[in-house]
PDB file of N, CA and C in Angstrom:
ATOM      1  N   UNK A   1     -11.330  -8.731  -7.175  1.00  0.00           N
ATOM      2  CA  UNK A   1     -11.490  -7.621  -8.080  1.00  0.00           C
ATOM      3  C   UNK A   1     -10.655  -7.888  -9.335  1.00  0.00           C
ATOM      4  N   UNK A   2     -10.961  -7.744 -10.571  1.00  0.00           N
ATOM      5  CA  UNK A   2     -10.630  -7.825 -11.479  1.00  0.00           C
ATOM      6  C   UNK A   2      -9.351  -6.531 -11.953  1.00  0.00           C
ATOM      7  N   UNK A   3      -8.288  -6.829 -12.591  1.00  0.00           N
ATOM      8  CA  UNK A   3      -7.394  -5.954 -12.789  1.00  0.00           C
ATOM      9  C   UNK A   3      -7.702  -4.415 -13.804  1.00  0.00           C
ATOM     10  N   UNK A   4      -8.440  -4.535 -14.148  1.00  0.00           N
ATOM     11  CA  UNK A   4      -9.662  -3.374 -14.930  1.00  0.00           C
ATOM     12  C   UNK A   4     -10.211  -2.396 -13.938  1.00  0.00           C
ATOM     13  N   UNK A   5     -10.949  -3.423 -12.523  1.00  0.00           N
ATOM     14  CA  UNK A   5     -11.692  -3.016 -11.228  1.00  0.00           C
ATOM     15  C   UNK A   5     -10.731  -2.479 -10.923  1.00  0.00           C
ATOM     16  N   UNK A   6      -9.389  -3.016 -10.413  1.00  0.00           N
ATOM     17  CA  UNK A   6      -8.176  -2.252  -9.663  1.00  0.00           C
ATOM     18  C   UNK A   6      -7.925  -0.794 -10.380  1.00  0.00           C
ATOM     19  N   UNK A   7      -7.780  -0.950 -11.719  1.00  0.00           N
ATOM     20  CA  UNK A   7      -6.558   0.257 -12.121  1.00  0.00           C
ATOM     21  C   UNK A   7      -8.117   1.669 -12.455  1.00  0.00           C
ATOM     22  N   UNK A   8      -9.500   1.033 -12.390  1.00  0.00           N
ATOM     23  CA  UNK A   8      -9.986   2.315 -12.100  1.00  0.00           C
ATOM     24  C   UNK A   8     -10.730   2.562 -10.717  1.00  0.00           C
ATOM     25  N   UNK A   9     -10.151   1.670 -10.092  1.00  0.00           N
ATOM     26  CA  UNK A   9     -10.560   2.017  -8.291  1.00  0.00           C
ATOM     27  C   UNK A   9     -11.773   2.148  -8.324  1.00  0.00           C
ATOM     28  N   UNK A  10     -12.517   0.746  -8.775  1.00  0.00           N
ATOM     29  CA  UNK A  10     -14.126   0.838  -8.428  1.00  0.00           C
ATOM     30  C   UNK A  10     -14.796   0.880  -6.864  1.00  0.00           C
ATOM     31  N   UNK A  11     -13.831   0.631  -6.506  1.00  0.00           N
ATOM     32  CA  UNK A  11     -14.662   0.562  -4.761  1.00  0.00           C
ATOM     33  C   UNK A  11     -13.851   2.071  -3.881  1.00  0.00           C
ATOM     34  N   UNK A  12     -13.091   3.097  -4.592  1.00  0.00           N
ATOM     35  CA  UNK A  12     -13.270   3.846  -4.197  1.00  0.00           C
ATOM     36  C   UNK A  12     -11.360   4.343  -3.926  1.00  0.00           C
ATOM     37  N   UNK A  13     -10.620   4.805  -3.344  1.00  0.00           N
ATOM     38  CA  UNK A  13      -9.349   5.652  -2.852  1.00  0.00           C
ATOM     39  C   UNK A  13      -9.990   6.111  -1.335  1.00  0.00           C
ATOM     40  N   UNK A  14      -8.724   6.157  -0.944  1.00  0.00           N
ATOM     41  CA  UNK A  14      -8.437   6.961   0.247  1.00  0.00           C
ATOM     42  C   UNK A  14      -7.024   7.546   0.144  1.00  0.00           C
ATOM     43  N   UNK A  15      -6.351   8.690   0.283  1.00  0.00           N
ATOM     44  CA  UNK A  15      -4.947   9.219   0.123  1.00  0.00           C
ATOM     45  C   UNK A  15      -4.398   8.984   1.364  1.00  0.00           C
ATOM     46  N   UNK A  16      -3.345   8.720   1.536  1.00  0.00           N
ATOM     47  CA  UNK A  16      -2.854   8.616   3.077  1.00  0.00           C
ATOM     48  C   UNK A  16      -1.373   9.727   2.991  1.00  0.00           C
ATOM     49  N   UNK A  17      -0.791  11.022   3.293  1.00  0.00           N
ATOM     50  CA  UNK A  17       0.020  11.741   3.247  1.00  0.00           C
ATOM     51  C   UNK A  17       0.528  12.224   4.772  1.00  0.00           C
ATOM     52  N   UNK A  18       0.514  11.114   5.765  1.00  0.00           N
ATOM     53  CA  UNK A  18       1.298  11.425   6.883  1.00  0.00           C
ATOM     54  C   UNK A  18       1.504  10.378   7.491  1.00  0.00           C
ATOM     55  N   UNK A  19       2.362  10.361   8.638  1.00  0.00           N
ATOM     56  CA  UNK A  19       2.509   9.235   9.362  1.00  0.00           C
ATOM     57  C   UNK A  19       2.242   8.402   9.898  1.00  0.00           C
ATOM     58  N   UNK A  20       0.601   8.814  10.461  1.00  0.00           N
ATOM     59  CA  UNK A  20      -0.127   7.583  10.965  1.00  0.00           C
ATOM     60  C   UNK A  20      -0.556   6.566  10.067  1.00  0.00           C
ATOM     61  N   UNK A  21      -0.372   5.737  11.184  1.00  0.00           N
ATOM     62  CA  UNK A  21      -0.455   4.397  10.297  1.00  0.00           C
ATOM     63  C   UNK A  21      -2.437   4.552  10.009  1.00  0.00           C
ATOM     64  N   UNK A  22      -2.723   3.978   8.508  1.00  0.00           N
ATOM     65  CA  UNK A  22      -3.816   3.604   8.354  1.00  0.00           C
ATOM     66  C   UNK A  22      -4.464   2.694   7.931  1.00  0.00           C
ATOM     67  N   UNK A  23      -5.578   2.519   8.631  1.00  0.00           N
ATOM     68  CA  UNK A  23      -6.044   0.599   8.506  1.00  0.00           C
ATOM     69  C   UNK A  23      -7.468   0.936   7.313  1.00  0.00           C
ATOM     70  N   UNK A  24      -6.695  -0.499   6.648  1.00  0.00           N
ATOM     71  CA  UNK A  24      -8.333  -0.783   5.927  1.00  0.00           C
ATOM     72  C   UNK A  24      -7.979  -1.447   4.814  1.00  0.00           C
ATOM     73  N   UNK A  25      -8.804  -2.510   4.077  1.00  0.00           N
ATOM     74  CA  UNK A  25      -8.283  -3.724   3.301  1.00  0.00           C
ATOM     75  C   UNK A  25      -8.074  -2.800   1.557  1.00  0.00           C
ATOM     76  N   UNK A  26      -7.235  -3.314   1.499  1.00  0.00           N
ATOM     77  CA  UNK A  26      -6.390  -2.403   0.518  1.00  0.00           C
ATOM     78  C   UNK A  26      -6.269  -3.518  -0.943  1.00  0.00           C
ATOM     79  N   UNK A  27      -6.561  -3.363  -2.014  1.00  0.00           N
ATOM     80  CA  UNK A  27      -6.155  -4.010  -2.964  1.00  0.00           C
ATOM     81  C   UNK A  27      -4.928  -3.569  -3.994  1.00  0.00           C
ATOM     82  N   UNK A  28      -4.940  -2.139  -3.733  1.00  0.00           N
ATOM     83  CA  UNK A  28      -3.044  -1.865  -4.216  1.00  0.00           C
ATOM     84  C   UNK A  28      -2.857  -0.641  -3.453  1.00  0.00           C
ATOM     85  N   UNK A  29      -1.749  -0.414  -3.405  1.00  0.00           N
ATOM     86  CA  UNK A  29      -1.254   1.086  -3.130  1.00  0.00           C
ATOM     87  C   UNK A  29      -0.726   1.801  -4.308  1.00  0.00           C
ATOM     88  N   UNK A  30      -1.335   2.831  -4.936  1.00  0.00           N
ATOM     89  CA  UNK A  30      -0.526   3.534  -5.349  1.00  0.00           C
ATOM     90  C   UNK A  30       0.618   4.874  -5.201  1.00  0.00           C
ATOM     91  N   UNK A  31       1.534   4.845  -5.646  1.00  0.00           N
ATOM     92  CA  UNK A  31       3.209   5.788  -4.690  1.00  0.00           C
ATOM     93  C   UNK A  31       2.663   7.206  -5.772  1.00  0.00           C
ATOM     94  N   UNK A  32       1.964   7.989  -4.867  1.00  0.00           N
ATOM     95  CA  UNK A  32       2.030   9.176  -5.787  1.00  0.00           C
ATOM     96  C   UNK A  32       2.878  10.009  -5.654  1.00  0.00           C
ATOM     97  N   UNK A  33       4.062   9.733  -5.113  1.00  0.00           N
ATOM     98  CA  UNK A  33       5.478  10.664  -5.612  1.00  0.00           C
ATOM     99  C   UNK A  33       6.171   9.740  -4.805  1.00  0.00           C
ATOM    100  N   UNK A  34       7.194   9.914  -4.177  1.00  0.00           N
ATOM    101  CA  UNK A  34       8.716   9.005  -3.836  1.00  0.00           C
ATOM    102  C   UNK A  34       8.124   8.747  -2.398  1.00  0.00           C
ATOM    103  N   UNK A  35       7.963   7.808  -2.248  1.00  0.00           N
ATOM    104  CA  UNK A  35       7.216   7.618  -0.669  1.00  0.00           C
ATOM    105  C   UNK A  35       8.226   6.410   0.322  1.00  0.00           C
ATOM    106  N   UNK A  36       8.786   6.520   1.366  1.00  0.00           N
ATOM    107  CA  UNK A  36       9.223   5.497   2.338  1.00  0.00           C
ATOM    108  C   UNK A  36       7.927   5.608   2.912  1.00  0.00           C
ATOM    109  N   UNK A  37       8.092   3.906   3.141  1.00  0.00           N
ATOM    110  CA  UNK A  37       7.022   2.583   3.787  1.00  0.00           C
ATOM    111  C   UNK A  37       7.891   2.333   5.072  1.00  0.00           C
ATOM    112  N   UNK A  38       6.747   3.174   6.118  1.00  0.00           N
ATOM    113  CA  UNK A  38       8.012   2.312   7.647  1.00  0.00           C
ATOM    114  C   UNK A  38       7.348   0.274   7.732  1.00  0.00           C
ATOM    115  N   UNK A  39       6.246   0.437   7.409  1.00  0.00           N
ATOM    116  CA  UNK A  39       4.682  -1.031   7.852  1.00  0.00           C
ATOM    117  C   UNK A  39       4.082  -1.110   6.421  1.00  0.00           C
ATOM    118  N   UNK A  40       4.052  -2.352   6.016  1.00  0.00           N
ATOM    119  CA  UNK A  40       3.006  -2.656   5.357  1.00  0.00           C
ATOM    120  C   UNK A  40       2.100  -3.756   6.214  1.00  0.00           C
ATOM    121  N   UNK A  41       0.822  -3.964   6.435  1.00  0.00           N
ATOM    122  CA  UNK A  41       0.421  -5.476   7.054  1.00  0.00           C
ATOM    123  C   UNK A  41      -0.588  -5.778   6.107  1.00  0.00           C
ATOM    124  N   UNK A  42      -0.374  -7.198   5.940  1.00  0.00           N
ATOM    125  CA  UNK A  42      -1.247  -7.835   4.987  1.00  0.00           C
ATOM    126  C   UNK A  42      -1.965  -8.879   5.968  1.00  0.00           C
ATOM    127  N   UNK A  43      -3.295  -9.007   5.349  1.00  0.00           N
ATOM    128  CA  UNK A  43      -4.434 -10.030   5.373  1.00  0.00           C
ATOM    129  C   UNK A  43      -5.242  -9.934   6.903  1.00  0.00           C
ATOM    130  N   UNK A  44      -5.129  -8.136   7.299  1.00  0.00           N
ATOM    131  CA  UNK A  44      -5.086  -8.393   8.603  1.00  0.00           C
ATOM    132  C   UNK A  44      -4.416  -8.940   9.931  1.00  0.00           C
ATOM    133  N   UNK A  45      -3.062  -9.178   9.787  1.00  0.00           N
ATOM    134  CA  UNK A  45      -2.183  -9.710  10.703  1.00  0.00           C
ATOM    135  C   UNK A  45      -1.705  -8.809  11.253  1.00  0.00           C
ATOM    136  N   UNK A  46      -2.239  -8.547  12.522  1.00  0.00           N
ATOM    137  CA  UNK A  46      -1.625  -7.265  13.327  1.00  0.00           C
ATOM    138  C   UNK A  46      -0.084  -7.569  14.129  1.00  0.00           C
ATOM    139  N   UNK A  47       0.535  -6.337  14.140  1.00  0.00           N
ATOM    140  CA  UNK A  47       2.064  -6.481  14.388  1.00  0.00           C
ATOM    141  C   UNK A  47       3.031  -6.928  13.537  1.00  0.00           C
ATOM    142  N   UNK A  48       2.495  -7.414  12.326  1.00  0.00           N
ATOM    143  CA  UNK A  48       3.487  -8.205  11.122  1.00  0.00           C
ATOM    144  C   UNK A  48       4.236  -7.062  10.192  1.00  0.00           C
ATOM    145  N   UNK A  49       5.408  -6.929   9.955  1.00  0.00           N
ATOM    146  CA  UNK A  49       5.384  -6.538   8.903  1.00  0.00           C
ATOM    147  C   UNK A  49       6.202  -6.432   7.403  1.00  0.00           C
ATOM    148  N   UNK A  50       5.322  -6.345   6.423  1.00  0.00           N
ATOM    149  CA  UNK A  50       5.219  -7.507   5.298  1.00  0.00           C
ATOM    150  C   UNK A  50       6.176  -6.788   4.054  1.00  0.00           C
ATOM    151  N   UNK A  51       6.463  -5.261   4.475  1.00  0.00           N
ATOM    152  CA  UNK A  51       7.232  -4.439   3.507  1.00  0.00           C
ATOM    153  C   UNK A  51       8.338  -5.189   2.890  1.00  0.00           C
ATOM    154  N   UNK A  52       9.032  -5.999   3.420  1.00  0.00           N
ATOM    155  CA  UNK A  52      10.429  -6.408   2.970  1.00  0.00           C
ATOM    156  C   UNK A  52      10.032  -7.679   1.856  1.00  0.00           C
ATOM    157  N   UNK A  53       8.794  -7.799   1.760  1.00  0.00           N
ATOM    158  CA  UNK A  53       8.395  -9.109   0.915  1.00  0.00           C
ATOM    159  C   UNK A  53       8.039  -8.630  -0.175  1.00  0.00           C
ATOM    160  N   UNK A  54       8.004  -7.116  -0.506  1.00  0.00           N
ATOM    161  CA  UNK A  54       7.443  -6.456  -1.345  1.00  0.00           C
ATOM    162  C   UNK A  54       8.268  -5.376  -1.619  1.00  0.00           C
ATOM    163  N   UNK A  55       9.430  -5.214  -1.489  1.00  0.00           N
ATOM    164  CA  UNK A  55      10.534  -3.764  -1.352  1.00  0.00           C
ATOM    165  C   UNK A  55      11.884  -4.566  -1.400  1.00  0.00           C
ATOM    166  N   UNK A  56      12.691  -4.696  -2.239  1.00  0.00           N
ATOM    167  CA  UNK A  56      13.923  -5.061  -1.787  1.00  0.00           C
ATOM    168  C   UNK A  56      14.862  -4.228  -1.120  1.00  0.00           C
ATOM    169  N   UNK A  57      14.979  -3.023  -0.993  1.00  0.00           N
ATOM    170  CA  UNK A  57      15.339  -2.244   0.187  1.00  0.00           C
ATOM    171  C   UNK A  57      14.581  -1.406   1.089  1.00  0.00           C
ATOM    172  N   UNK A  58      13.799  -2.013   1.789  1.00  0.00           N
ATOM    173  CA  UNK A  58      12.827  -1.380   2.220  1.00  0.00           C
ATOM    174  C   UNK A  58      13.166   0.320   3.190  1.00  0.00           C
ATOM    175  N   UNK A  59      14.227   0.713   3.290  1.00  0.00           N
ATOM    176  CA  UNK A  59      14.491   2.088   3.821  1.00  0.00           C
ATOM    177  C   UNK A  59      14.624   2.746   2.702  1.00  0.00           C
ATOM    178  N   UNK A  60      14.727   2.605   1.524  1.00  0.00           N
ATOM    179  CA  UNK A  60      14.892   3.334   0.654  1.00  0.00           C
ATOM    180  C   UNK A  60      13.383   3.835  -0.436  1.00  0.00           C
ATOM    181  N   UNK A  61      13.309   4.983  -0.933  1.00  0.00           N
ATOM    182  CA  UNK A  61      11.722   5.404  -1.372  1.00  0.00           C
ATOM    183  C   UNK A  61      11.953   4.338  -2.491  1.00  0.00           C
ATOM    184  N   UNK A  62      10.299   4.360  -2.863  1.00  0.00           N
ATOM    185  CA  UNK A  62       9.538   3.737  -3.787  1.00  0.00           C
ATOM    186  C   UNK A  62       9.135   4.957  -4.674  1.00  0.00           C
ATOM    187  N   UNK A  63      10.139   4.826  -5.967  1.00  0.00           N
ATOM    188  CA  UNK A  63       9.662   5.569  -6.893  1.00  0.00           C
ATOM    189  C   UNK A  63       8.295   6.234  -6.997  1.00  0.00           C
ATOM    190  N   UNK A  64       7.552   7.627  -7.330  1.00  0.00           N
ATOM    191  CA  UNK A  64       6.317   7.789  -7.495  1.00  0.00           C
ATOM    192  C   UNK A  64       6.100   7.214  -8.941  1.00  0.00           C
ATOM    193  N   UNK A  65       4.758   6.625  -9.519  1.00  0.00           N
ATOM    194  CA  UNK A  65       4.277   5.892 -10.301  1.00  0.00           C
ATOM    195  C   UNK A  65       4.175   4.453 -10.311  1.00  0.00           C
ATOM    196  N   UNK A  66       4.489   4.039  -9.304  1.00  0.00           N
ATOM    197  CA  UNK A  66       4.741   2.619  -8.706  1.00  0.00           C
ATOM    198  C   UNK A  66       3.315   2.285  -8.311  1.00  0.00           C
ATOM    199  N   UNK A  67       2.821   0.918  -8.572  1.00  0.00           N
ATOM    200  CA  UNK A  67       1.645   0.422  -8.224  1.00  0.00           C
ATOM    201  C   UNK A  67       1.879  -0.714  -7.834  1.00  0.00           C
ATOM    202  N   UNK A  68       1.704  -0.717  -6.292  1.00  0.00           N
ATOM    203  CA  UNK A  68       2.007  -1.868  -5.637  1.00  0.00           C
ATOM    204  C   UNK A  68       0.953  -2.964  -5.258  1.00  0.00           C
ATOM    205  N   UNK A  69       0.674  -3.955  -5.533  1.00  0.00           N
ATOM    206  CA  UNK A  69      -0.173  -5.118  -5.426  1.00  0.00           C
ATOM    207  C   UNK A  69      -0.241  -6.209  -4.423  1.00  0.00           C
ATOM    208  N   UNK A  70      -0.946  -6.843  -3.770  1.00  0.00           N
ATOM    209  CA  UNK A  70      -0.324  -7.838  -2.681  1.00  0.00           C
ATOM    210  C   UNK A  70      -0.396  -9.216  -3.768  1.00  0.00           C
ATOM    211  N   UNK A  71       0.531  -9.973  -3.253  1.00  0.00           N
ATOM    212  CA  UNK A  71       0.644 -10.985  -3.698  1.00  0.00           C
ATOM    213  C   UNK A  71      -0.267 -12.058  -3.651  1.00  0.00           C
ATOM    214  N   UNK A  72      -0.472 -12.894  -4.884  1.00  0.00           N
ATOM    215  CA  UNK A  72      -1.467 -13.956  -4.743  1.00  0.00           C
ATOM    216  C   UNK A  72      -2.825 -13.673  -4.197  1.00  0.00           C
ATOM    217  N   UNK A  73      -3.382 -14.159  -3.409  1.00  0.00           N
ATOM    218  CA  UNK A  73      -4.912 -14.347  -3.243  1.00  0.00           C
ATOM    219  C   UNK A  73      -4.728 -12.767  -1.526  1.00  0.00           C
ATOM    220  N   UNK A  74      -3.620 -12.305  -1.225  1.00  0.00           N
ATOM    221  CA  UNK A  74      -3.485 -11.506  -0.445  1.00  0.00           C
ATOM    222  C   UNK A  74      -4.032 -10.958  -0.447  1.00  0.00           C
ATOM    223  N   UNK A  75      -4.338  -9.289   0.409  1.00  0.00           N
ATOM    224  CA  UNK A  75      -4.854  -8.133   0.437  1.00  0.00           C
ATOM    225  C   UNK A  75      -4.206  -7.157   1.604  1.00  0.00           C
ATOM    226  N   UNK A  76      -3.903  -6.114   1.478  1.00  0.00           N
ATOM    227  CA  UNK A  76      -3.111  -5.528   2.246  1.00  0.00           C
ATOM    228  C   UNK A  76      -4.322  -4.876   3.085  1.00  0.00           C
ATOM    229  N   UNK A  77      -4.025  -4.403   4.340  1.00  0.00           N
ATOM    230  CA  UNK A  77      -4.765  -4.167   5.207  1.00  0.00           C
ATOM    231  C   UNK A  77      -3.997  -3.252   6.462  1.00  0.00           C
ATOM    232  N   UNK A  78      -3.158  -2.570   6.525  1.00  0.00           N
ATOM    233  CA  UNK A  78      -2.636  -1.507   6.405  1.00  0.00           C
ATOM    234  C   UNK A  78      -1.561  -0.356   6.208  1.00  0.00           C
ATOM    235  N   UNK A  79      -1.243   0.713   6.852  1.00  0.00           N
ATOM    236  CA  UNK A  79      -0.006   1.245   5.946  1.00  0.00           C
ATOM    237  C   UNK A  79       0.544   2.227   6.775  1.00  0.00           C
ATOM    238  N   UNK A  80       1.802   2.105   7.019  1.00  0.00           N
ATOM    239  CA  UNK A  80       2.513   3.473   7.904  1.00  0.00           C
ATOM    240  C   UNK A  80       3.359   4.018   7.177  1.00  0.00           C
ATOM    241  N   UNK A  81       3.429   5.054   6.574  1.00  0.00           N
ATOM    242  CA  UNK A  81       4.778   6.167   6.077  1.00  0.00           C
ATOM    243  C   UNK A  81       5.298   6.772   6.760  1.00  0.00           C
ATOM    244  N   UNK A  82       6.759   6.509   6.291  1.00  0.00           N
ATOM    245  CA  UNK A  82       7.594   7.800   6.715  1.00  0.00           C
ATOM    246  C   UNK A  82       7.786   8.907   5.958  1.00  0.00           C
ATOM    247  N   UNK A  83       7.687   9.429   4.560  1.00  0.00           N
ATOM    248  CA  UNK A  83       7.516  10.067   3.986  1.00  0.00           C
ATOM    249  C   UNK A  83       6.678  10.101   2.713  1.00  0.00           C
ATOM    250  N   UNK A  84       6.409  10.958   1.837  1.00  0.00           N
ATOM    251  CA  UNK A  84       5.647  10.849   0.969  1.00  0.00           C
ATOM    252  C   UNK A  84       3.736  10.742   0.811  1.00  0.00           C
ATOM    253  N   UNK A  85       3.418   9.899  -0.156  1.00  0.00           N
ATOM    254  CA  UNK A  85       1.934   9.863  -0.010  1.00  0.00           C
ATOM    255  C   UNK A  85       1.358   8.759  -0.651  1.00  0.00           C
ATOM    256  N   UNK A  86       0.472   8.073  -0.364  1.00  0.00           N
ATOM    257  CA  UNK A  86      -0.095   7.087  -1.502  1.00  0.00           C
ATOM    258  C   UNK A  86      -1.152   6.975  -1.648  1.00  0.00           C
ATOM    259  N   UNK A  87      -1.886   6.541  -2.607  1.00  0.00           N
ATOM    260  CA  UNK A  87      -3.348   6.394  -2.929  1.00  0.00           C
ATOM    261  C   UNK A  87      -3.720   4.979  -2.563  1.00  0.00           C
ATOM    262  N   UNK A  88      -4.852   4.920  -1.581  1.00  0.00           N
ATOM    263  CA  UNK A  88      -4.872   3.554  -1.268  1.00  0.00           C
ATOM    264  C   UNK A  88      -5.885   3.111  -2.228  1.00  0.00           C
ATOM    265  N   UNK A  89      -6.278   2.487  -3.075  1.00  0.00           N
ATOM    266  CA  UNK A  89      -7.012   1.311  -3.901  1.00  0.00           C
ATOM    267  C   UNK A  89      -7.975   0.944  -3.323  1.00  0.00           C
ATOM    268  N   UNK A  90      -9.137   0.831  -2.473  1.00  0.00           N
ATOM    269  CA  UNK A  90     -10.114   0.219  -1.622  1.00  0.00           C
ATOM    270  C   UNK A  90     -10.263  -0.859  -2.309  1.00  0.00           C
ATOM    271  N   UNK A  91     -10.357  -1.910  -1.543  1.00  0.00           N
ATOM    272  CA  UNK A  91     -11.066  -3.247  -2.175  1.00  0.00           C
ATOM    273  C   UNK A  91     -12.584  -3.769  -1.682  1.00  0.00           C
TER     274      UNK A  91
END
């Protein structure tokens, strides 16, 4: 997806605002207010998790307005919070 495709979410959002973890291939997250990340998993790798590669303190919130991206040819694929909410990006 092209970075144009990303920032107007051509393939669509899903909001995620509770704790269960939710699956599905993700091309960014966006932090729509101050959100802790307990899981991030990328590329489909179940049990992995990838938050600390992408958070330098990962117990601590992620500013809201934050648009988080997976790295390189990646794709994130799913997401557990402990607080807050995010807009998932569909890819």
């Amino acid at each position: 997806m092209t970075n144009n495709g990303r920032l107007i979410a051509q393939n669509g959002t899903y909001i995620v605002n509770d704790t269960t973890e939710y699956v599905a291939n993700a091309e960014a997250y966006y932090m729509a207010e101050d959100t802790v990340i307990a899981r991030i998993e990328v590329n489909g790798v179940t049990g992995t998790d990838a938050k600390g590669d992408y958070i330098s303190t990962p117990a601590t919130a992620v500013k809201g307005g934050v648009l988080l991206t997976p790295q390189g040819d990646d794709y994130f694929s799913a997401i557990t919070l402990t607080s807050g909410s995010v807009t998932v990006i569909l890819k």
